[in-house]
Protein backbone atom coordinates (compact mmCIF):
# COMPACT_ATOMS: atom_id res chain seq x y z
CA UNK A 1 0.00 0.00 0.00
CA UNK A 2 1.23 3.24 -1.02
CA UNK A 3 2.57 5.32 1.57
CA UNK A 4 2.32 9.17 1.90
CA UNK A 5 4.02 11.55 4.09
CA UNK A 6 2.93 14.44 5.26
CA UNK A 7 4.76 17.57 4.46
CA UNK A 8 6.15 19.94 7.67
CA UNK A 9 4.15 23.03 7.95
CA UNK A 10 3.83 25.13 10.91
CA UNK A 11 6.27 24.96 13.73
CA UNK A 12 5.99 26.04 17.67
CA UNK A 13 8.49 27.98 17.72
CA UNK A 14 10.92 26.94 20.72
CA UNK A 15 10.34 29.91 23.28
CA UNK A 16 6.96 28.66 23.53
CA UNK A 17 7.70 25.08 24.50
CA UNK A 18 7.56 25.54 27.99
CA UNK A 19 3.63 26.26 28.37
CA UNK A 20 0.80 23.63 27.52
CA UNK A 21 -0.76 23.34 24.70
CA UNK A 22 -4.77 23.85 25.19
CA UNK A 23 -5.53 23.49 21.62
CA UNK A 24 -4.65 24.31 17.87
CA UNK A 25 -5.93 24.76 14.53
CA UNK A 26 -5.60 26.02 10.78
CA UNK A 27 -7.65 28.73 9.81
CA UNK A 28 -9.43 29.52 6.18
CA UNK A 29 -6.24 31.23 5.20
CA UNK A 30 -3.91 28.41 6.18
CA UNK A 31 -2.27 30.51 9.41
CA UNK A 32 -1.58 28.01 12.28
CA UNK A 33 -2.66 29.12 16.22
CA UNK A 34 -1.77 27.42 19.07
CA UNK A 35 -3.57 28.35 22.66
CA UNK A 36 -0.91 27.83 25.02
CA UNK A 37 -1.20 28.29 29.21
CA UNK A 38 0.77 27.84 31.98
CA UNK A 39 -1.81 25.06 33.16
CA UNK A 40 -3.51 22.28 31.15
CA UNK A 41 -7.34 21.65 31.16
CA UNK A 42 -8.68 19.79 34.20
CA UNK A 43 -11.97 17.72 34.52
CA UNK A 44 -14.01 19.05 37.55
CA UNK A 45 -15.39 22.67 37.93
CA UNK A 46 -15.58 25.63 35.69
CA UNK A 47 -11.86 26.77 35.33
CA UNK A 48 -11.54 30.39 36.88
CA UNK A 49 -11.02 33.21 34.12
CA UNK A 50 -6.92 32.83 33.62
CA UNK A 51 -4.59 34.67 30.51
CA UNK A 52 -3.87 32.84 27.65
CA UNK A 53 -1.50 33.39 25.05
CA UNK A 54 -2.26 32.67 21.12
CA UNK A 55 0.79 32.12 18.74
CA UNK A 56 0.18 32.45 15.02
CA UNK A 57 2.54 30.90 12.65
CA UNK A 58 1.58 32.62 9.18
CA UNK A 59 2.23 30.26 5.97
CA UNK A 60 5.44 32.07 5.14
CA UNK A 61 6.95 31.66 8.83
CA UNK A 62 6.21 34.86 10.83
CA UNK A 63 4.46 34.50 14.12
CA UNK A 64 2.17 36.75 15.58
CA UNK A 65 1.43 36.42 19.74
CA UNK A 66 -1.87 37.78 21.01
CA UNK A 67 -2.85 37.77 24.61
CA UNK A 68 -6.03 36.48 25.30
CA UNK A 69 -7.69 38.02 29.12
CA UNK A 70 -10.19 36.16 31.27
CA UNK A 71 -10.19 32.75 29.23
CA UNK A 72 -12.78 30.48 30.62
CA UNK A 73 -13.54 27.73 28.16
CA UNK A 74 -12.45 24.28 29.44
CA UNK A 75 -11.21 21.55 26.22
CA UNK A 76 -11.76 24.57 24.25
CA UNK A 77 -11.64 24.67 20.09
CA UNK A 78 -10.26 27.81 18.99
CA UNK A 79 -10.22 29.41 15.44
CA UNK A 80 -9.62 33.28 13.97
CA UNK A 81 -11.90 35.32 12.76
CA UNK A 82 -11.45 37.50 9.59
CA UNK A 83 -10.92 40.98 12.00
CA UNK A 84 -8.27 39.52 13.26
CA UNK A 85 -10.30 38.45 16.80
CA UNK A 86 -10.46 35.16 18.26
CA UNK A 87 -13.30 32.75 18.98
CA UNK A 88 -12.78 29.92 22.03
CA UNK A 89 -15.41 27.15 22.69
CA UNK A 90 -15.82 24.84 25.23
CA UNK A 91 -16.38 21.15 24.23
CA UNK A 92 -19.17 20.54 26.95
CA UNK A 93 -21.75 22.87 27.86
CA UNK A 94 -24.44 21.49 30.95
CA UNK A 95 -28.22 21.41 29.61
CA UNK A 96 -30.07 24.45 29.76
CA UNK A 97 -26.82 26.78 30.09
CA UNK A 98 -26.69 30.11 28.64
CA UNK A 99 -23.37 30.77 30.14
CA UNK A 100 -19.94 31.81 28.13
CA UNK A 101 -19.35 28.49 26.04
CA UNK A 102 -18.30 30.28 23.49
CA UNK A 103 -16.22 33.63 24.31
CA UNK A 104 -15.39 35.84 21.12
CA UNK A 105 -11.91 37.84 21.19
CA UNK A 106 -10.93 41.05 19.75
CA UNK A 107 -7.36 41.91 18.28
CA UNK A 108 -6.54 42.79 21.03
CA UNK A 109 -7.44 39.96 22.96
CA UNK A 110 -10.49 41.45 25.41
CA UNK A 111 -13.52 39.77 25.39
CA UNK A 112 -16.83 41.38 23.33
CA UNK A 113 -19.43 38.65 23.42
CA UNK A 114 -20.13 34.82 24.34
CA UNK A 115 -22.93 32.40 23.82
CA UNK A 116 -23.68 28.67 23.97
CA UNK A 117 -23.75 26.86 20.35
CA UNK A 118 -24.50 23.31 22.55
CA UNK A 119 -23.28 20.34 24.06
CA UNK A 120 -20.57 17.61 22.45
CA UNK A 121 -18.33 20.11 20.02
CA UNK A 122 -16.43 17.53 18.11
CA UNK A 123 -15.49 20.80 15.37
CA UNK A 124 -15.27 24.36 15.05
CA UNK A 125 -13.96 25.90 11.84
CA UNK A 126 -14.57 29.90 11.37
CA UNK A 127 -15.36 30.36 7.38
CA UNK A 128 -14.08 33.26 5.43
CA UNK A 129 -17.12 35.31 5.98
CA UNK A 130 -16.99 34.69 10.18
CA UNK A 131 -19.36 32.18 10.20
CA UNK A 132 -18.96 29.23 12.81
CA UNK A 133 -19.26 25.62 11.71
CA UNK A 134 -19.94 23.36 14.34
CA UNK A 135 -19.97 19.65 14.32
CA UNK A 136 -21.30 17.66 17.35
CA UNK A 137 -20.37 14.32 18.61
CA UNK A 138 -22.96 11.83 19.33
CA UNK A 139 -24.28 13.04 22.73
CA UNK A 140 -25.47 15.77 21.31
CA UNK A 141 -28.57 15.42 18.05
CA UNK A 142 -27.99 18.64 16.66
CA UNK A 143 -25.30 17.27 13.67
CA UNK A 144 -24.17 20.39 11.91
CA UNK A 145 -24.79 23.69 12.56
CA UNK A 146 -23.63 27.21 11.66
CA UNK A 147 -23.97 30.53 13.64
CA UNK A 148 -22.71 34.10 13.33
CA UNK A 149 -19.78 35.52 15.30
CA UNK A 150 -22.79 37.20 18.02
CA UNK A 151 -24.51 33.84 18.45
CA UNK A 152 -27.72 33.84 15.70
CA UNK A 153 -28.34 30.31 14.26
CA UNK A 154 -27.91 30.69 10.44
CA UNK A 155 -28.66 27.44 9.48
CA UNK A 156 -28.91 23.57 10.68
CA UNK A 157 -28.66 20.25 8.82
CA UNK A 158 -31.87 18.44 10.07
CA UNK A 159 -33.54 15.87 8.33
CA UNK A 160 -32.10 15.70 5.04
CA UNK A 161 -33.48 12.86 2.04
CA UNK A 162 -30.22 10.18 1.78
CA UNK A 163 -28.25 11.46 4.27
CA UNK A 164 -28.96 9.43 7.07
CA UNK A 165 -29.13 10.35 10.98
CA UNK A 166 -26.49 12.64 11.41
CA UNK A 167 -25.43 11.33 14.58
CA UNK A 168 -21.75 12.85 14.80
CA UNK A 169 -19.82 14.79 12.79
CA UNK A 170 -17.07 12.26 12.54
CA UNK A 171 -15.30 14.73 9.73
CA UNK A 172 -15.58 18.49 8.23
CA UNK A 173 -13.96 20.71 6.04
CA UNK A 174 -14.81 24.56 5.61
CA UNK A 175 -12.99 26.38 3.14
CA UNK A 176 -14.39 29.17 1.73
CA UNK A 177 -17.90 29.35 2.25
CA UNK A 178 -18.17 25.99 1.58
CA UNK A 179 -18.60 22.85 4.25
CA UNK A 180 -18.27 19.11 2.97
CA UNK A 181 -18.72 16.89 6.13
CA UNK A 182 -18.66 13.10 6.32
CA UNK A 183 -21.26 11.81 9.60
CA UNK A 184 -21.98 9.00 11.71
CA UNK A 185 -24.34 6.85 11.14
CA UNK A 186 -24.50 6.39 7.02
CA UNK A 187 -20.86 8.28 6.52
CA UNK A 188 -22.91 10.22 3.01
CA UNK A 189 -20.59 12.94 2.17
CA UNK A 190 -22.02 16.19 2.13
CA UNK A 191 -21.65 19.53 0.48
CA UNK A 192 -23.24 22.63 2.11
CA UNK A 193 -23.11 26.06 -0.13
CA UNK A 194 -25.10 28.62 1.45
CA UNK A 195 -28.53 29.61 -0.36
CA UNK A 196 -28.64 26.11 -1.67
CA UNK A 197 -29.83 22.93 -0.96
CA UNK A 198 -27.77 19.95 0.86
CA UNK A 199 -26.08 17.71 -1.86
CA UNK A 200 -26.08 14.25 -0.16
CA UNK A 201 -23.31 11.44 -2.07
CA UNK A 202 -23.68 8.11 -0.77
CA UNK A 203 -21.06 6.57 0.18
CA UNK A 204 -18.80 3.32 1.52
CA UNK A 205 -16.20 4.70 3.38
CA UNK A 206 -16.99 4.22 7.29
CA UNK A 207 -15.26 6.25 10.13
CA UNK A 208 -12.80 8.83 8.10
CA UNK A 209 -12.12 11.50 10.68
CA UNK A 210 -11.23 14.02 7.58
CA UNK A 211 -11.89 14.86 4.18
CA UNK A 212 -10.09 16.67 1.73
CA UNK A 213 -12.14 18.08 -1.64
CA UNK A 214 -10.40 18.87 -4.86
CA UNK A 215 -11.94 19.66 -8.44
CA UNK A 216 -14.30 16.53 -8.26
CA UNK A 217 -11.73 14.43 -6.34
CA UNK A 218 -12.12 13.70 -2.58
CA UNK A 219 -9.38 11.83 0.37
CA UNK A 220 -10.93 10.00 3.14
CA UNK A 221 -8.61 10.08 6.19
CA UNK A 222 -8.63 7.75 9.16
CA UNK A 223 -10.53 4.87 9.92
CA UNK A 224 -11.37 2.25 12.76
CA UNK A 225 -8.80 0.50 14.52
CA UNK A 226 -5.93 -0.36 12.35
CA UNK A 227 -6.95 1.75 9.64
CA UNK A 228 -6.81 5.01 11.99
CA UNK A 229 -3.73 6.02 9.54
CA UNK A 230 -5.74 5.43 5.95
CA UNK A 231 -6.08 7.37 2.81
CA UNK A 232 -8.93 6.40 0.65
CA UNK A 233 -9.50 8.28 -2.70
CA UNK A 234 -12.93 8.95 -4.43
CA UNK A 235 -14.17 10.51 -7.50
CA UNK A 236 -17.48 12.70 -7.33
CA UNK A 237 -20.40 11.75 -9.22
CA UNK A 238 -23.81 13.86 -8.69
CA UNK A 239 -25.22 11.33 -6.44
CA UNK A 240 -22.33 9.30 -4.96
CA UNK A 241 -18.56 8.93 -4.41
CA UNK A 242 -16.64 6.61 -6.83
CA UNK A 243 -14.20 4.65 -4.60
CA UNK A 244 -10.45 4.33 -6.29
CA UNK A 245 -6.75 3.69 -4.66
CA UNK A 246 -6.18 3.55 -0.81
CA UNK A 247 -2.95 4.44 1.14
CA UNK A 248 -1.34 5.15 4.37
CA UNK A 249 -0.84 8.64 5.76
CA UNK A 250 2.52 8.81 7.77
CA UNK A 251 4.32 11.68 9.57
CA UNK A 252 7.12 13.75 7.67
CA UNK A 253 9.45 10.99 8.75
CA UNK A 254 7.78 7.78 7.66
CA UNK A 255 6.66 6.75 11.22
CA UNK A 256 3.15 6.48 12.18
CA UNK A 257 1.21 9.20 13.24
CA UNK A 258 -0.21 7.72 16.64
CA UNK A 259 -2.57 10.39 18.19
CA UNK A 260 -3.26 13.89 16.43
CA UNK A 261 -5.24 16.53 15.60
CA UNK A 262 -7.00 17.06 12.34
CA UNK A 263 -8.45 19.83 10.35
CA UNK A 264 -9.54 20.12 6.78
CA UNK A 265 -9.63 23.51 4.61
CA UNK A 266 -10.83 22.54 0.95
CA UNK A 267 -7.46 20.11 -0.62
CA UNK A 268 -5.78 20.05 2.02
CA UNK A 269 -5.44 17.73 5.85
CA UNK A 270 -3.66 19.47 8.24
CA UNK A 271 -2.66 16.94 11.09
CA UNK A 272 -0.89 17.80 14.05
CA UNK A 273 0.26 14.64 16.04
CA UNK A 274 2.26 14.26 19.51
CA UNK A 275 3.82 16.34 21.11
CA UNK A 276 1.55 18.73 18.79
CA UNK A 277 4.24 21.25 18.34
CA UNK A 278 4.48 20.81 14.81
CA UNK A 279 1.99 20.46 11.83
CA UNK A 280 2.02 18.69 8.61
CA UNK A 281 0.08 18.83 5.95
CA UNK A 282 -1.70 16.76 3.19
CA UNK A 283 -2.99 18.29 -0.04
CA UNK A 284 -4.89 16.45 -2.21
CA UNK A 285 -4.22 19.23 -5.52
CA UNK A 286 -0.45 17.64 -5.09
């Protein structure tokens, strides 16, 4: 089976190993952030508000630090937002809360708004227009949802013909304005354009945990079990996905990835594995 490695991309750079690593992601513009703290998140009781610190590491190799004040999302996602700000959300929210789940960030790191977007995040991904994507895991109903920057529901995947019960958002990609997302329980893969309808592709690829999208081409990554490091290739048809080659993802080096982090922006995988200082990438254009 073919292997692939992934390519370095964005690098913690050294002066910042000595704090812990809340959380990280790739924005829409392909800028790396890393939420870094002098303590890591604990199970238990709503963390007091402490300082954070975000470090963006810009395609080209500058980095960028922005002070965050009065942080108090817990297993937080974190993502930019096209003013430059900062959104944080907390994995878990308790039923019924209306509390700061979600704290927004401007440049300058103070606090303007927060909101609750619900229980069981399993992905947030900020579009190019602000929006918030967010996928839920499966003890939360709600599938796939997206909200404005202030909190408004824009829209919500429901029931949907073909697609199944979108029990967890095992895998999305936002690029653009455009989501593809690949859920539990059917794994259809989907492709949300705002103003239109839902395009549901059926499809036989079970538990990818990201998908990359390229000019009628898509990459299935992950799997179950011993297939956790898998590539599988599709073409797009109108209705379905065509299944062609499979391979094995590995780190820069040829080792296996073992746990990581995973985000997908239109072509391209970004994966961030242990110690997550570093990510690589896969793109699917080549």
């Amino acid at each position: 089976m073919q292997k692939t490695a992934l390519a370095p991309y964005a690098r913690l750079p050294r002066a910042h190993h000595g704090r812990h690593v809340l959380t990280s992601t790739v924005d829409v513009s392909g800028t790396a952030h890393r939420l870094l703290a002098e303590h890591p998140s604990k199970a238990g009781r709503d963390p007091r508000p402490f300082d954070a610190v975000v470090v963006s590491v810009h395609d080209g190799g500058a980095v960028e630090i922005t002070d965050l004040s009065g942080v108090r999302t817990r297993w937080p996602h974190l993502d930019r937002l096209p003013d430059g700000g900062f959104v944080l959300a907390s994995s878990r929210a308790r039923r019924g809360d209306k509390g700061p789940q979600v704290q927004v960030f401007d440049v300058r790191g103070r606090e303007t708004t927060s909101f609750t977007v619900g229980d069981a995040i399993e992905h947030m991904l900020v579009d190019e227009a602000g929006e918030l994507w967010v996928g839920h895991f499966d003890e939360n109903p709600d599938g796939i949802r997206r909200w404005s920057a202030t909190g408004q529901l824009r829209w919500a995947s429901e029931d949907v013909p073909g697609a199944g019960w979108i029990m967890d958002c095992y895998a999305l990609n936002v690029s653009g304005a455009v989501a593809w997302a690949c859920p539990y329980t059917d794994f259809p893969l989907l492709e949300i354009r705002p103003g239109l309808p839902m395009k549901v592709r059926s499809n036989t690829v079970r538990g990818a945990h990201a998908v990359a999208v390229h000019e009628g081409w898509v990459a299935f990554v992950g799997g179950y079990g011993e297939e956790r490091d898998r590539i599988v290739y599709g073409g797009l048809t109108e209705t379905s996905v065509e299944v062609g080659g499979t391979g094995v993802l590995t780190s820069s080096d040829g080792a296996p990835l073992g746990r990581r982090r995973v985000v997908g922006r239109g072509s391209r995988v970004y994966v961030q594995a242990e110690p997550f200082t570093e990510w690589g990438v896969f793109d699917l254009s080549g």
